[in-house]
N, C-alpha and C. Protein backbone atom coordinates (compact mmCIF):
# COMPACT_ATOMS: atom_id res chain seq x y z
N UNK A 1 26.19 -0.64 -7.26
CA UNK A 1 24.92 -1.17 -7.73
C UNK A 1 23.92 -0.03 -7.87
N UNK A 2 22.87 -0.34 -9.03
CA UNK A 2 22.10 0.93 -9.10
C UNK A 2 20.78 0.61 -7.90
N UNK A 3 20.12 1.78 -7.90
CA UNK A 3 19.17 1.54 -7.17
C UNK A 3 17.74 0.81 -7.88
N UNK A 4 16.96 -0.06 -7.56
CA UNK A 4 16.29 -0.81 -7.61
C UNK A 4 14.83 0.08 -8.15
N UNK A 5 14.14 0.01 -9.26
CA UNK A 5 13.05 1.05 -9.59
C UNK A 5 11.82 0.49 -8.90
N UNK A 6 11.75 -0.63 -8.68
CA UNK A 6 10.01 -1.02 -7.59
C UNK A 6 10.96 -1.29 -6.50
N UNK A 7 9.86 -0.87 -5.51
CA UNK A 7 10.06 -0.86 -3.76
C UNK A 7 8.97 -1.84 -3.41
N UNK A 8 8.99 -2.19 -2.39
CA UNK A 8 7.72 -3.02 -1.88
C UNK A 8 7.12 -1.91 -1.00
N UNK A 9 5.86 -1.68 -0.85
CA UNK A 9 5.51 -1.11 0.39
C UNK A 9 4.06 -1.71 0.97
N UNK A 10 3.60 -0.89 2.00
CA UNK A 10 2.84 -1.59 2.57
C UNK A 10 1.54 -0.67 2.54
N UNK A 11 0.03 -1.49 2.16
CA UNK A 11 -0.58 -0.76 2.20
C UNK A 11 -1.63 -0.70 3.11
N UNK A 12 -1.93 0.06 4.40
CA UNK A 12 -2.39 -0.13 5.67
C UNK A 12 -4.26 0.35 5.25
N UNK A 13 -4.63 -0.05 5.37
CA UNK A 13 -6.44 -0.11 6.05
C UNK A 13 -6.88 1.19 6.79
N UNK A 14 -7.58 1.88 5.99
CA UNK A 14 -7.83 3.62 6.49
C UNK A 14 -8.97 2.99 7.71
N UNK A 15 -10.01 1.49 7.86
CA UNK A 15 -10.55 1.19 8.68
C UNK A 15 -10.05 1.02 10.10
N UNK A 16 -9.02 1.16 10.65
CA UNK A 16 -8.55 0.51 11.58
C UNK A 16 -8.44 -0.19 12.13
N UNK A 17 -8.69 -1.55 11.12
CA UNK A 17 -8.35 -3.03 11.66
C UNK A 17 -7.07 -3.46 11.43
N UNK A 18 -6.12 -3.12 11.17
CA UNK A 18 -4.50 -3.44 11.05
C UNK A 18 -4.33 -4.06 10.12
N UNK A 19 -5.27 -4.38 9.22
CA UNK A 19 -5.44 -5.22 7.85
C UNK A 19 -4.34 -4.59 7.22
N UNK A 20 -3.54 -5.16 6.21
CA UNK A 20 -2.27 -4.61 5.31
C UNK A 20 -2.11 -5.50 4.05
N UNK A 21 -2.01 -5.28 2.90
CA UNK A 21 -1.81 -5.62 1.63
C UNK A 21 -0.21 -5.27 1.37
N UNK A 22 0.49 -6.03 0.75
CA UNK A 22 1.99 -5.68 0.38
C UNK A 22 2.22 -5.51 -1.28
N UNK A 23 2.28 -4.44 -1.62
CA UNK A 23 2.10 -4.52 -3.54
C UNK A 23 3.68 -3.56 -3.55
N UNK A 24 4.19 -3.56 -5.14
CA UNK A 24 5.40 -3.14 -5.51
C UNK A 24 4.69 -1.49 -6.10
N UNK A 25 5.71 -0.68 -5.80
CA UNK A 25 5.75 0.58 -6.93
C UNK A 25 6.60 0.35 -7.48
N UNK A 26 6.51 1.44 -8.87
CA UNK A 26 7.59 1.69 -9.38
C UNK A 26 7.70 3.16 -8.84
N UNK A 27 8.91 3.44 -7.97
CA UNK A 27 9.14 4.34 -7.59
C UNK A 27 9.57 5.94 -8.30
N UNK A 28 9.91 5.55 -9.60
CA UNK A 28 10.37 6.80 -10.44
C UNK A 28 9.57 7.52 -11.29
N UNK A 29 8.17 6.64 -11.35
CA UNK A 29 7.42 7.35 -11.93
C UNK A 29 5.84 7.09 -11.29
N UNK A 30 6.12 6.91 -9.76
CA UNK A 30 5.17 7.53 -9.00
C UNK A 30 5.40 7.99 -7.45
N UNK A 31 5.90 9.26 -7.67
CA UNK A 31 6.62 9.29 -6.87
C UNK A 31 5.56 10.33 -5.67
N UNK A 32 3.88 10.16 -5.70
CA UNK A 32 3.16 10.47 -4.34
C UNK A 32 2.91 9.50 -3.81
N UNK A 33 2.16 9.58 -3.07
CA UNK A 33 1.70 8.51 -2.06
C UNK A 33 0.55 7.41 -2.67
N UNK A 34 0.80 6.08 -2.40
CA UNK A 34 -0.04 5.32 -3.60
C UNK A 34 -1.36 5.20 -2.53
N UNK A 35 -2.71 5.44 -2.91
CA UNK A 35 -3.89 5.12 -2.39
C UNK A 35 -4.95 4.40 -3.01
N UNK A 36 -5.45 3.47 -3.22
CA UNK A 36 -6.13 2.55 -3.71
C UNK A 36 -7.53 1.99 -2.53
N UNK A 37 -8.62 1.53 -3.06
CA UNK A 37 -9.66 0.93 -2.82
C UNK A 37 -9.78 -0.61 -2.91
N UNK A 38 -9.74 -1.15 -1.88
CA UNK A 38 -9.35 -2.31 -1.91
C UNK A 38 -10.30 -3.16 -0.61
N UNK A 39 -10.44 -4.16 -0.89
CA UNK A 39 -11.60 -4.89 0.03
C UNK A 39 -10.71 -5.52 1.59
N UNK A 40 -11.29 -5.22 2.67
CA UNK A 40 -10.57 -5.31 4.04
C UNK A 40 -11.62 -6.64 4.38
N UNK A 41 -10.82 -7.65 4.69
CA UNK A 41 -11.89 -8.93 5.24
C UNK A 41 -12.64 -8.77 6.45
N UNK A 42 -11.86 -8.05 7.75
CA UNK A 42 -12.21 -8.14 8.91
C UNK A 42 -13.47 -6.90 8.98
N UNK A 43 -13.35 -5.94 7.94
CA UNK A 43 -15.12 -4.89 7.82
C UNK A 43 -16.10 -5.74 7.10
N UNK A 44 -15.55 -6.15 6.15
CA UNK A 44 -16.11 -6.82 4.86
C UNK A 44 -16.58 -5.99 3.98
N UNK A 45 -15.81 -5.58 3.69
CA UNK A 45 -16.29 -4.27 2.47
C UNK A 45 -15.51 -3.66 2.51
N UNK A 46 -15.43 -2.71 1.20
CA UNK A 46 -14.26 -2.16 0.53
C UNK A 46 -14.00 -0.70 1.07
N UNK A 47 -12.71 -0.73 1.65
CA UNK A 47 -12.27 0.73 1.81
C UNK A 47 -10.76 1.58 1.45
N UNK A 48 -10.63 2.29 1.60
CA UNK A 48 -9.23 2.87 1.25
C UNK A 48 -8.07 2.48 1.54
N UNK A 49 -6.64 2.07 1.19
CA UNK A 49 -6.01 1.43 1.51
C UNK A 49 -5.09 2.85 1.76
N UNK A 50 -4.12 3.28 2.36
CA UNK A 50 -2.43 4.63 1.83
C UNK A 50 -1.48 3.54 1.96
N UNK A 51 -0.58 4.32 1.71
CA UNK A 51 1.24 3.58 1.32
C UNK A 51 1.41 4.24 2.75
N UNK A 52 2.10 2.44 3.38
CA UNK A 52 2.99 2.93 4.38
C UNK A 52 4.42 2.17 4.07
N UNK A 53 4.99 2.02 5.14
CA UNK A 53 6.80 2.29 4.81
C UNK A 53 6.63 0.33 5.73
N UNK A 54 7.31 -0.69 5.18
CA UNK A 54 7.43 -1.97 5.70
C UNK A 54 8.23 -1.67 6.52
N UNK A 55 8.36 -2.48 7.71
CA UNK A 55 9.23 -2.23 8.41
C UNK A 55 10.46 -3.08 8.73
């Protein structure tokens, strides 16, 4: 079987409320680290999300 081109990963809350969003890459044609701005409920307001690894 070939390998699969989107991954799921996880995208953790640079705030440190453990908040996490789950979105797909396409892994072959982005292959750094995905970082996005995205709204955290438990600050209430928008902060940085990084790619972490689901477990």
């Amino acid at each position: 079987m070939a390998k699969p081109t989107t991954v799921k990963i996880r995208l953790n809350s640079t705030g440190d409320t453990g908040f996490f969003y789950v979105a797909k890459k396409n892994s072959r044609t982005m292959t750094e680290k995905f970082k996005l701005k995205k709204y955290d409920p438990k600050l209430r307001k928008h902060v940085e999300f990084t790619e972490g690894k689901i477990k």
